[in-house]
C-alpha atoms as a PDB file:
ATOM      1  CA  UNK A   1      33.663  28.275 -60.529  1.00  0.00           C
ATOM      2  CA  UNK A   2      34.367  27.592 -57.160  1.00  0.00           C
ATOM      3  CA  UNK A   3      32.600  24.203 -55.253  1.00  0.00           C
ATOM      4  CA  UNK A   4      31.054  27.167 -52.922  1.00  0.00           C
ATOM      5  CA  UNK A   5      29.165  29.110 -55.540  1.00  0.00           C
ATOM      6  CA  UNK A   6      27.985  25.834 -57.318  1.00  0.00           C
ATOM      7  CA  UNK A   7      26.336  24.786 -54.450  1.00  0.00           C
ATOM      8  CA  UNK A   8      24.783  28.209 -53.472  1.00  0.00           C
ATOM      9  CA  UNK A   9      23.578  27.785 -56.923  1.00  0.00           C
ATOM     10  CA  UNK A  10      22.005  24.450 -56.799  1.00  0.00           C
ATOM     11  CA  UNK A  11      20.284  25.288 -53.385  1.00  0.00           C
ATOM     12  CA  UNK A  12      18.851  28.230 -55.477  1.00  0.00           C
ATOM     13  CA  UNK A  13      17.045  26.213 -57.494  1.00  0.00           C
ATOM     14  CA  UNK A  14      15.133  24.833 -54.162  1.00  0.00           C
ATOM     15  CA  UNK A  15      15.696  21.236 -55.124  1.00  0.00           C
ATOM     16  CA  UNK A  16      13.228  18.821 -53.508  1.00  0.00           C
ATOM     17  CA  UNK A  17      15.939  16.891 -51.229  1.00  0.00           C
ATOM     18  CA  UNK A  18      19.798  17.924 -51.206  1.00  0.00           C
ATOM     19  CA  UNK A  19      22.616  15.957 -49.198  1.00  0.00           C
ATOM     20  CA  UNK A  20      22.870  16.506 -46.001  1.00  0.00           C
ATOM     21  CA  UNK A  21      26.968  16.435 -46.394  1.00  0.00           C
ATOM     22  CA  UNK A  22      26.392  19.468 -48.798  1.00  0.00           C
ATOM     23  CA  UNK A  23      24.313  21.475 -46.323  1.00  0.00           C
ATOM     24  CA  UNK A  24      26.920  21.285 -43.594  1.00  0.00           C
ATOM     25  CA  UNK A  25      29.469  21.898 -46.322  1.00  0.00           C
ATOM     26  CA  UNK A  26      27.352  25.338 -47.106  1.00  0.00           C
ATOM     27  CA  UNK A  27      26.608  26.118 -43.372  1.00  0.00           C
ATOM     28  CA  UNK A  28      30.675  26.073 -42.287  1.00  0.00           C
ATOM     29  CA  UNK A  29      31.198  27.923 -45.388  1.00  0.00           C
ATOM     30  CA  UNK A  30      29.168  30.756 -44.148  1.00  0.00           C
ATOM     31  CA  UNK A  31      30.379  30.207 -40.216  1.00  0.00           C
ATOM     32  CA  UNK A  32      28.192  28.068 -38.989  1.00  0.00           C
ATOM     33  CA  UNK A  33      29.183  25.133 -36.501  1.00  0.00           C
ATOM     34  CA  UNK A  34      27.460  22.164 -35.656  1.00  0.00           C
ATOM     35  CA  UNK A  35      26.500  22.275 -32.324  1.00  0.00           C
ATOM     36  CA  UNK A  36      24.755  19.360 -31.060  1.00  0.00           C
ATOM     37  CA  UNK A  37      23.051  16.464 -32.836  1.00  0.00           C
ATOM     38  CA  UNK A  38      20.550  14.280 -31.328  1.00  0.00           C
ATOM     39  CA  UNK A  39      18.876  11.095 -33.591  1.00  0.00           C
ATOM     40  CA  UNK A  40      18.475  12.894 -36.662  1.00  0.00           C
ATOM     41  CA  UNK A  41      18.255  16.750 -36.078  1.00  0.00           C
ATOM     42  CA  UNK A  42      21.478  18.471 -36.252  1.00  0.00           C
ATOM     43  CA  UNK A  43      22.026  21.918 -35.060  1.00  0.00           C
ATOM     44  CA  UNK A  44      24.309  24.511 -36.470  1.00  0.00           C
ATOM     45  CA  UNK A  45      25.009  28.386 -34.357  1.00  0.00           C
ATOM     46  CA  UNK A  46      27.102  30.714 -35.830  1.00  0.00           C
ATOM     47  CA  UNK A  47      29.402  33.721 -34.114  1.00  0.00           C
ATOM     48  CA  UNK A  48      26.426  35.886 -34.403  1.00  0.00           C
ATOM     49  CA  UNK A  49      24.174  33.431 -32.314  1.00  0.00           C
ATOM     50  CA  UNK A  50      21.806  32.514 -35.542  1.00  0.00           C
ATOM     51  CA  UNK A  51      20.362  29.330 -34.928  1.00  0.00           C
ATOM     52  CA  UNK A  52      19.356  26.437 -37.737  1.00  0.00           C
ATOM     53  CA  UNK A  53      18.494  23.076 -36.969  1.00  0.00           C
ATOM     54  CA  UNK A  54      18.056  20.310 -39.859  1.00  0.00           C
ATOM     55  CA  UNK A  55      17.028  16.968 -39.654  1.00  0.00           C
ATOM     56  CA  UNK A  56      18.312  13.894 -42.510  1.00  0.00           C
ATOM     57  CA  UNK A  57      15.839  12.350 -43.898  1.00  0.00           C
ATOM     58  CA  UNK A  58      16.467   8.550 -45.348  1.00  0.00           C
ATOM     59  CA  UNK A  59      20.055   8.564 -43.523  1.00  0.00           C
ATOM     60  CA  UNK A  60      21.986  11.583 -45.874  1.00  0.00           C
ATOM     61  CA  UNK A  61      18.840  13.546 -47.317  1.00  0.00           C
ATOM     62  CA  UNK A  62      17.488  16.849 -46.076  1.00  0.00           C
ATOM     63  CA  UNK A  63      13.849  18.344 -47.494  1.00  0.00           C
ATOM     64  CA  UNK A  64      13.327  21.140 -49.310  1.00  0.00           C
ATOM     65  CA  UNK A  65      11.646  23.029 -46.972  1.00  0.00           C
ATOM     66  CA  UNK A  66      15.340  23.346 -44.907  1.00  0.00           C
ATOM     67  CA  UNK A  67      16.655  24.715 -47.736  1.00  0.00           C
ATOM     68  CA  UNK A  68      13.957  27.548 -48.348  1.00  0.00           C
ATOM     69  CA  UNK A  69      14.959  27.915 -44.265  1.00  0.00           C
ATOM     70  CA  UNK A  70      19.093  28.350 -45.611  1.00  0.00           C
ATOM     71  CA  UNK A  71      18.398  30.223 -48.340  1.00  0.00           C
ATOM     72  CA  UNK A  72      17.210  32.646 -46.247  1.00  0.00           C
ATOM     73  CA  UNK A  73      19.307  32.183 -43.220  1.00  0.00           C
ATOM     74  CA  UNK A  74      21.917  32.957 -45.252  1.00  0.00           C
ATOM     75  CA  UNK A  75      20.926  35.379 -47.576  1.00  0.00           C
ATOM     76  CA  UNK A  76      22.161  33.219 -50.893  1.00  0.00           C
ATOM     77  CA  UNK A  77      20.442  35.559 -53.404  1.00  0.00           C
ATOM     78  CA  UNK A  78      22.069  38.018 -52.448  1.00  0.00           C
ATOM     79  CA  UNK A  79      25.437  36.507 -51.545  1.00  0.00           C
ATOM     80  CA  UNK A  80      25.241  35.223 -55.129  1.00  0.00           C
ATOM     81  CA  UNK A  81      24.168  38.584 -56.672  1.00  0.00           C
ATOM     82  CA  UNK A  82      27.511  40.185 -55.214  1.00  0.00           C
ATOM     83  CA  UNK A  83      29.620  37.382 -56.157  1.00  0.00           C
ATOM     84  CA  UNK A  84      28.846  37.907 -59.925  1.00  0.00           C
ATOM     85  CA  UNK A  85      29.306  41.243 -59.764  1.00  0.00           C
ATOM     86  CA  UNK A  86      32.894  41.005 -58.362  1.00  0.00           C
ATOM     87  CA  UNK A  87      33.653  38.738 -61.240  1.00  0.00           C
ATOM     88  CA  UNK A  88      32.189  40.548 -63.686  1.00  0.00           C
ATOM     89  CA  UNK A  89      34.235  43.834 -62.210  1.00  0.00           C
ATOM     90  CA  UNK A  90      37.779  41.621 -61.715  1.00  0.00           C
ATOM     91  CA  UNK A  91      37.007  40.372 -65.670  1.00  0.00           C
ATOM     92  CA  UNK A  92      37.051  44.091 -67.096  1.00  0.00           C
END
């Protein structure tokens, strides 16, 4: 299982805090760039012009409520849905 659809999985589960190393990890995954950063917000655009920002809490910790806001953003149900059905097709 790739690093990717671990942590797709583990934001999934709406944790209460998650890194904030793994949300940019996730974010450049699915094209996002940081942008600018000022204090402790960080914002990310992608090609497409979608806008997040997401502020550390504690120094490397972001809430749970920014990763309801990602989840959705970036359409991880779904994402994951279609990533176990190619594996399920590429295993028969």
């Amino acid at each position: 299982m790739s690093k990717l659809k671990k942590l797709v999985e583990q934001f999934l589960k709406q944790p209460s805090e998650v890194r904030f190393q793994d949300v940019c990890y996730l974010l450049e995954a699915f094209g996002f760039e940081e942008k600018k950063s000022r204090g402790s917000h960080h914002s990310f655009r992608d090609s497409q012009g979608r806008k997040i920002t997401v502020p550390k809490t504690g120094g490397q910790k972001v809430k749970g409520v920014y990763v309801q806001q990602i989840i959705a953003l970036l359409n991880l149900e779904e994402w994951i849905n279609e990533n176990i059905e190619q594996e399920e097709e590429q295993a028969n």
